[in-house]
N, C-alpha and C. Protein backbone atom coordinates (compact mmCIF):
# COMPACT_ATOMS: atom_id res chain seq x y z
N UNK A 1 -25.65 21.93 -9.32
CA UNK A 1 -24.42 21.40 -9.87
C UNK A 1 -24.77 20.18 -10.72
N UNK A 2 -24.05 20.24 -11.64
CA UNK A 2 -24.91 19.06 -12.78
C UNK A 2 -23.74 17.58 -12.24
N UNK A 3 -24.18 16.50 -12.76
CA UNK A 3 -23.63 15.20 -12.13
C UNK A 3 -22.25 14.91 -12.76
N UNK A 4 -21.86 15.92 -14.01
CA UNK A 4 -20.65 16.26 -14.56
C UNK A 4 -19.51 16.47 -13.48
N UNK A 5 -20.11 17.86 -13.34
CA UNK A 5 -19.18 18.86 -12.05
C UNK A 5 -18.90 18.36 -11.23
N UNK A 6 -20.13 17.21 -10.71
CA UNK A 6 -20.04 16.99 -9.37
C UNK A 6 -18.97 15.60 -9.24
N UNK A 7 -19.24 15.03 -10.39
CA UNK A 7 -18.33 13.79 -10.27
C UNK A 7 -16.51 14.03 -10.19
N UNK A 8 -16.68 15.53 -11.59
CA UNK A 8 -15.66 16.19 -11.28
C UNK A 8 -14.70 16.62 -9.40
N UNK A 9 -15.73 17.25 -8.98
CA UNK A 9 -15.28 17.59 -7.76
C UNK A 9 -15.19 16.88 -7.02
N UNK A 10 -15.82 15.25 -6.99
CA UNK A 10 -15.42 14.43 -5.84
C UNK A 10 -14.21 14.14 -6.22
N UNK A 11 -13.97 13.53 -7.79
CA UNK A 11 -12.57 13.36 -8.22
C UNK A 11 -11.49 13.93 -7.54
N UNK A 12 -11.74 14.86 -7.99
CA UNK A 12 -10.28 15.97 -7.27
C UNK A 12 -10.42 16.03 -5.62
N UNK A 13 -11.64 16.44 -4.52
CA UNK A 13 -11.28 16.05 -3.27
C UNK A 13 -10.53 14.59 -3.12
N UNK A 14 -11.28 13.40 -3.66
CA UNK A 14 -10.46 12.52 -3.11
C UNK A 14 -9.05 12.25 -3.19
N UNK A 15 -8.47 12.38 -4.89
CA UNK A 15 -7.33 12.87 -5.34
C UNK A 15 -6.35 13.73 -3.91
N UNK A 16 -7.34 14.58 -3.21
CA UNK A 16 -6.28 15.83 -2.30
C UNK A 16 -6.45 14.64 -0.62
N UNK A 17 -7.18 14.05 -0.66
CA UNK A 17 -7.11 13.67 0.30
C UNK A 17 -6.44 13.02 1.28
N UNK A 18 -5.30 12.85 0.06
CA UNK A 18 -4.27 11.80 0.80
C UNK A 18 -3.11 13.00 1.07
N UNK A 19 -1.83 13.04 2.00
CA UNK A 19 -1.09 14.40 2.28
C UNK A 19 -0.19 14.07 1.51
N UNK A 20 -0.06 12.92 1.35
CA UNK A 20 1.47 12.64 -0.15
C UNK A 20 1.02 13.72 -1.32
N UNK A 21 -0.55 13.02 -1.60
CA UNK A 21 -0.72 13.87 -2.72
C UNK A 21 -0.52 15.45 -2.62
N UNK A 22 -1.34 16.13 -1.65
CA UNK A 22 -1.11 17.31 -1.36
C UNK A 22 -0.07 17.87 -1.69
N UNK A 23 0.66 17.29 -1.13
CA UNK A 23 2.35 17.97 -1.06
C UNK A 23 2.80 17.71 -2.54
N UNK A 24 2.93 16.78 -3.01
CA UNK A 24 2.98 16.64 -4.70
C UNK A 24 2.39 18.07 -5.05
N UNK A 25 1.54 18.42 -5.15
CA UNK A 25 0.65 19.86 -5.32
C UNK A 25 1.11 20.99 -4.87
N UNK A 26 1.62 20.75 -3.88
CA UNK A 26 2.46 22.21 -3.43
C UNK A 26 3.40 22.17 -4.42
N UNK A 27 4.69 21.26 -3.81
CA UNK A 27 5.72 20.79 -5.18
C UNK A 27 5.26 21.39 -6.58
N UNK A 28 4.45 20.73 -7.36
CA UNK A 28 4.23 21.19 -8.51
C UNK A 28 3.91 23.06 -8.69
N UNK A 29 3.62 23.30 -7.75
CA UNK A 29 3.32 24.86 -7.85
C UNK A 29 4.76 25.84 -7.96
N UNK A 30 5.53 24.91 -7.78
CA UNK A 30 6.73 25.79 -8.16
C UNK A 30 7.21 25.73 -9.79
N UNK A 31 6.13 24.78 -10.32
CA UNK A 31 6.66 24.54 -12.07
C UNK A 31 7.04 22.74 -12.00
N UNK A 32 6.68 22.55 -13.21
CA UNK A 32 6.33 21.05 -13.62
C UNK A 32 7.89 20.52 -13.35
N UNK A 33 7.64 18.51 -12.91
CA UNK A 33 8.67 17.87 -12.84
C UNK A 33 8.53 16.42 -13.00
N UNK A 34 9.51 15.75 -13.24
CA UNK A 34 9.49 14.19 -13.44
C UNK A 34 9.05 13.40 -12.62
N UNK A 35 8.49 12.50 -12.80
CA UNK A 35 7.74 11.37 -11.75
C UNK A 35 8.81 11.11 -10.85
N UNK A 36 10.15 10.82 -11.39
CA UNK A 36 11.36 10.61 -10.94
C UNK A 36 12.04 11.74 -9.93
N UNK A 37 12.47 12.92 -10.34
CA UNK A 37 12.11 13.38 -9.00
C UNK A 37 11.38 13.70 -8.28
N UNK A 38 10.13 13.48 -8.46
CA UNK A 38 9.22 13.70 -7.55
C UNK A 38 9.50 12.99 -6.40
N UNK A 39 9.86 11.57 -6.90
CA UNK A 39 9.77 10.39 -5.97
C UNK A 39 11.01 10.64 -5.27
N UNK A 40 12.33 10.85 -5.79
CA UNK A 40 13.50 11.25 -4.92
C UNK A 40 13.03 12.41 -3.91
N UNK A 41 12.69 13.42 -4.34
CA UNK A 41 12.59 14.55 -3.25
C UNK A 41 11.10 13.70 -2.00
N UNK A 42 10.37 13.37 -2.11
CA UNK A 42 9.48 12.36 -1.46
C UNK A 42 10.16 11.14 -0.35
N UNK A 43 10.68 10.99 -1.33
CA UNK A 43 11.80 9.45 -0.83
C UNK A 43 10.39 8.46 -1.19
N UNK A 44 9.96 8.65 -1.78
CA UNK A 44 8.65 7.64 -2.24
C UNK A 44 9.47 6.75 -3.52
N UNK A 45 9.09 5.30 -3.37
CA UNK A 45 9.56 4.05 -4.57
C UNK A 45 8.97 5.00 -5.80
N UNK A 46 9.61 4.56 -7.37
CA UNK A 46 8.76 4.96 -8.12
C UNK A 46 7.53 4.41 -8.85
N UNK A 47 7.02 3.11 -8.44
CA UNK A 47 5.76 2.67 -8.45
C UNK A 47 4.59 3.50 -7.48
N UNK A 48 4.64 3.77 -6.21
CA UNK A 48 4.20 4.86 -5.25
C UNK A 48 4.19 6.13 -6.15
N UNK A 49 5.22 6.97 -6.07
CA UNK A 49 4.96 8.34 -6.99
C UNK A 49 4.13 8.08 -8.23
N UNK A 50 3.81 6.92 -8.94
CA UNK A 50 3.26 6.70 -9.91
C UNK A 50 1.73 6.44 -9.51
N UNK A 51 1.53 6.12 -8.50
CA UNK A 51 0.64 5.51 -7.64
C UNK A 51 -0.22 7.26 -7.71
N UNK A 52 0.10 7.92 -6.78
CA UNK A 52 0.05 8.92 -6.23
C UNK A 52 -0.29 10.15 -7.67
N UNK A 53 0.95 9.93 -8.42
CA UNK A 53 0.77 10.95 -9.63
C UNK A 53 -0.98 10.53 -10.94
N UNK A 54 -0.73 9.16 -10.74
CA UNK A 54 -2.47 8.71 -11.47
C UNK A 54 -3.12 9.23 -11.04
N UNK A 55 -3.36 8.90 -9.62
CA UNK A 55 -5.01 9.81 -8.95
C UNK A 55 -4.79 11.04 -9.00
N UNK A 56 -3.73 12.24 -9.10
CA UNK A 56 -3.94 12.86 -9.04
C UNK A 56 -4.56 13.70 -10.87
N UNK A 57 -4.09 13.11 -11.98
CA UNK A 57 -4.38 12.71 -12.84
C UNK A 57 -5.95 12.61 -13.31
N UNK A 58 -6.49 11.50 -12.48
CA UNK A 58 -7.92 10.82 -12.61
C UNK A 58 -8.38 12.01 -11.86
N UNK A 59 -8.28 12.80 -10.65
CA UNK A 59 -8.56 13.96 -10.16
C UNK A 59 -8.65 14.98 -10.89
N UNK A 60 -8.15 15.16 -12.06
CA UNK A 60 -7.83 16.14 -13.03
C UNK A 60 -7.18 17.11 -12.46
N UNK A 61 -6.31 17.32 -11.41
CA UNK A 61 -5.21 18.09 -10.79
C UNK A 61 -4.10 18.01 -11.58
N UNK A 62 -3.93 17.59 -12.04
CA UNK A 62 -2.62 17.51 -13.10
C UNK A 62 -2.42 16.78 -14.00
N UNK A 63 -1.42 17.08 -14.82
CA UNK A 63 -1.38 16.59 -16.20
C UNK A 63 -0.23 16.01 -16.56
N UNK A 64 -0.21 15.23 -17.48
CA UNK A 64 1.45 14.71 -18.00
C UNK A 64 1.78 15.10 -19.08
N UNK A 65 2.79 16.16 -19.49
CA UNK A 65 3.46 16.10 -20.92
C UNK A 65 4.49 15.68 -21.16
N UNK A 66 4.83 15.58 -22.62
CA UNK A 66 6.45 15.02 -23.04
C UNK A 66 7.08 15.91 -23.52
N UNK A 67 7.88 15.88 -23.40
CA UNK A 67 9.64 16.89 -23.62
C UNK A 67 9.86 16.61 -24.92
N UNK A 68 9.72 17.98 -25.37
CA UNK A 68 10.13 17.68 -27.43
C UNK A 68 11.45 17.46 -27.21
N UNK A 69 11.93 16.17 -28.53
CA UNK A 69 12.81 15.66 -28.35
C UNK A 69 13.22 15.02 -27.65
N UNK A 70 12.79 14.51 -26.89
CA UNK A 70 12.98 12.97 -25.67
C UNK A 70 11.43 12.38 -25.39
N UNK A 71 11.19 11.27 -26.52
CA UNK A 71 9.98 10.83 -25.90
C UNK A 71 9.59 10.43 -24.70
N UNK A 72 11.07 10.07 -24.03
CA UNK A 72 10.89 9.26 -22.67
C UNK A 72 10.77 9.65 -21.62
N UNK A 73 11.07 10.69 -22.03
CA UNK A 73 10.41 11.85 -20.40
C UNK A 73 8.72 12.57 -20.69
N UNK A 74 8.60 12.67 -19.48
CA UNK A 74 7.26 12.82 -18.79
C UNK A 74 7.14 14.15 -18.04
N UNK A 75 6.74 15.28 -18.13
CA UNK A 75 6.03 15.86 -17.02
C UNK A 75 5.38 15.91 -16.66
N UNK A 76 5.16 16.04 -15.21
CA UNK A 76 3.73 16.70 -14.43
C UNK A 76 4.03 17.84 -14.24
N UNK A 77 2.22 18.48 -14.50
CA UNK A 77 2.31 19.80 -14.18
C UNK A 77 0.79 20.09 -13.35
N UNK A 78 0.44 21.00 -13.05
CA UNK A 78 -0.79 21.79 -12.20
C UNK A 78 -1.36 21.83 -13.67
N UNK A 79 -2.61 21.54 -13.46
CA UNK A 79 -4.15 21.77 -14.27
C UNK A 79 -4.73 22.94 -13.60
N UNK A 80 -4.22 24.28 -14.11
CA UNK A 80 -4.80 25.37 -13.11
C UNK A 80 -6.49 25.51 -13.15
N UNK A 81 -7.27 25.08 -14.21
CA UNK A 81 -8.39 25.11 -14.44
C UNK A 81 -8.97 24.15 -13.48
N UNK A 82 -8.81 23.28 -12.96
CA UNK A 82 -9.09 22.36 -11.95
C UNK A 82 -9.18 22.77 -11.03
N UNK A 83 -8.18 23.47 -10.43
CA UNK A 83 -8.44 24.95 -9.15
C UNK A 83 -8.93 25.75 -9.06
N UNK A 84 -9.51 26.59 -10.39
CA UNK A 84 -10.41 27.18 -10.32
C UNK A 84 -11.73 26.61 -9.99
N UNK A 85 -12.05 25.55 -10.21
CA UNK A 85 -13.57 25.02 -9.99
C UNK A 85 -13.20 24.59 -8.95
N UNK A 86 -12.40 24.26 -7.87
CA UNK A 86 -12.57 23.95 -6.88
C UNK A 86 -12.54 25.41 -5.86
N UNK A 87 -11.97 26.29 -6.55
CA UNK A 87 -12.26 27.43 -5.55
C UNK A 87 -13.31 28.33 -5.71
N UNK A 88 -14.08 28.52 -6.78
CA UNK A 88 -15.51 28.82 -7.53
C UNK A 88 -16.07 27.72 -5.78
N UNK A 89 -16.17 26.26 -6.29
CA UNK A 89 -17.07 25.62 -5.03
C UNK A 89 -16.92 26.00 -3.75
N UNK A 90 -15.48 25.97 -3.12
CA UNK A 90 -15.33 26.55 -2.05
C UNK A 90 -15.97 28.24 -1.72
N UNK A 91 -15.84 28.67 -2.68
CA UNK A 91 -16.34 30.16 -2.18
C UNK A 91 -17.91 30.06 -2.63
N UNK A 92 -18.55 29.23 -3.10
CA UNK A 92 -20.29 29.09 -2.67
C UNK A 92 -20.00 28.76 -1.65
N UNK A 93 -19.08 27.34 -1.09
CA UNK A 93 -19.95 27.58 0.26
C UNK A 93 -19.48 28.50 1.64
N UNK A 94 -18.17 29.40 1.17
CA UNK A 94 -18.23 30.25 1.91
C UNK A 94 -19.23 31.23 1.92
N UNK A 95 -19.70 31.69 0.52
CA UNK A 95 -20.82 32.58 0.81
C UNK A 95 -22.00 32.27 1.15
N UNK A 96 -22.51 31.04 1.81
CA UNK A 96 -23.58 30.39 2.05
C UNK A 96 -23.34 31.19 3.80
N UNK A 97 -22.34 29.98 4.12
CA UNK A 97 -22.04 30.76 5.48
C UNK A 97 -21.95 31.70 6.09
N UNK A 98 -21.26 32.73 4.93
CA UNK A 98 -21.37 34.16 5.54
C UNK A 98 -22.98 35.04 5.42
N UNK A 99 -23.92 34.48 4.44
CA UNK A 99 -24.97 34.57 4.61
C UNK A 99 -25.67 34.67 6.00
N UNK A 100 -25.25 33.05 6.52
CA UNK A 100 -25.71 32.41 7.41
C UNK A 100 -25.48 32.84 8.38
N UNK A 101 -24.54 33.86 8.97
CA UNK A 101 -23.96 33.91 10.32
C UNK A 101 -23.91 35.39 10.26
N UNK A 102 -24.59 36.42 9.16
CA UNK A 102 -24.86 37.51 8.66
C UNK A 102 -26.37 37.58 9.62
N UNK A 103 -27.16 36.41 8.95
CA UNK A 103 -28.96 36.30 9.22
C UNK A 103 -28.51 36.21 11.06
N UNK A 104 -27.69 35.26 11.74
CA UNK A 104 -27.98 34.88 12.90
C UNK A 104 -26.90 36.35 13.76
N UNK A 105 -26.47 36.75 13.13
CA UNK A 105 -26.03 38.23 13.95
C UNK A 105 -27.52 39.12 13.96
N UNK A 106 -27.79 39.49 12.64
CA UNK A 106 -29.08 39.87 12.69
C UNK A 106 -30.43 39.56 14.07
N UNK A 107 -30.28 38.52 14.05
CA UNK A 107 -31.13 37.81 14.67
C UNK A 107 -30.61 38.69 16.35
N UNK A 108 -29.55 37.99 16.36
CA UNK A 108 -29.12 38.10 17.85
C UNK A 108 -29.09 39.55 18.59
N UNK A 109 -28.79 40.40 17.41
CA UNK A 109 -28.82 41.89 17.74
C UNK A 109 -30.10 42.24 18.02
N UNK A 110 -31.56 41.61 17.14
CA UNK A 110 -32.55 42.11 17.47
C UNK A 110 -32.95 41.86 19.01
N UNK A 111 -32.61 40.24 19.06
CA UNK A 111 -33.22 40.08 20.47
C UNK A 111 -31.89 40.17 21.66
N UNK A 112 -31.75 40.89 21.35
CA UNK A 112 -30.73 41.90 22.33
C UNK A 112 -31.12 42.94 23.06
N UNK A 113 -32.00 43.77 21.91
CA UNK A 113 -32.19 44.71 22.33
C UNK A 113 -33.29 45.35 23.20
N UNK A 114 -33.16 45.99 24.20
CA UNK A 114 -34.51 46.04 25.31
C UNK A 114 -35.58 46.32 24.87
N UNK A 115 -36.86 45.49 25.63
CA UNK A 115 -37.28 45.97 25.04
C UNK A 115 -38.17 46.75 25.58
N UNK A 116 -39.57 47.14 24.84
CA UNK A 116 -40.18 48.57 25.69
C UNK A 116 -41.29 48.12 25.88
């Protein structure tokens, strides 16, 4: 993994690490919304949702656009490409494991078996 990716991917774990954020993330998976309600449906101040919506941001989990014709609104939305590289990583290291516990079945079956 080059020091790109990787800086990438700590970004975004730490970004998920908090459960406010999380849930922001679920939320957003139903389709993009205002910092403002975010923070109402939350009951979070809107300095907090702002708090919360940066890192997720600096995480590269999501993004902010503006509403043609109203500069003053903001959306957030899901960076689906961001999820993909985090589930690309997750499934190396599932397939590491299933490797791993593939070799030690192996293993266990051999010396299982009686011997002569």
């Amino acid at each position: 993994m080059t020091s790109s990716r990787s800086a990438d991917l700590d970004a975004a774990l730490a970004a998920l690490a908090d459960p406010a954020r999380r849930a922001v993330v679920e939320r957003l998976r139903k389709g993009p919304a205002r910092a403002g309600e975010l923070a109402r449906e939350f009951s979070l101040s809107a300095p907090r949702m702002s708090q919360h919506l940066r890192a997720l941001r600096r995480g590269g989990l999501v993004e902010e656009t503006g509403v043609v014709g109203d500069a003053r609104v903001r959306l957030y939305q899901l960076r689906p490409e961001r999820f993909a590289a985090l589930r690309g990583w997750a499934e190396g290291i599932e397939a590491f494991w299933t490797e791993e516990l593939a070799a030690f079945k192996r293993f266990a079956e051999r010396r299982s078996r009686p011997r002569r």
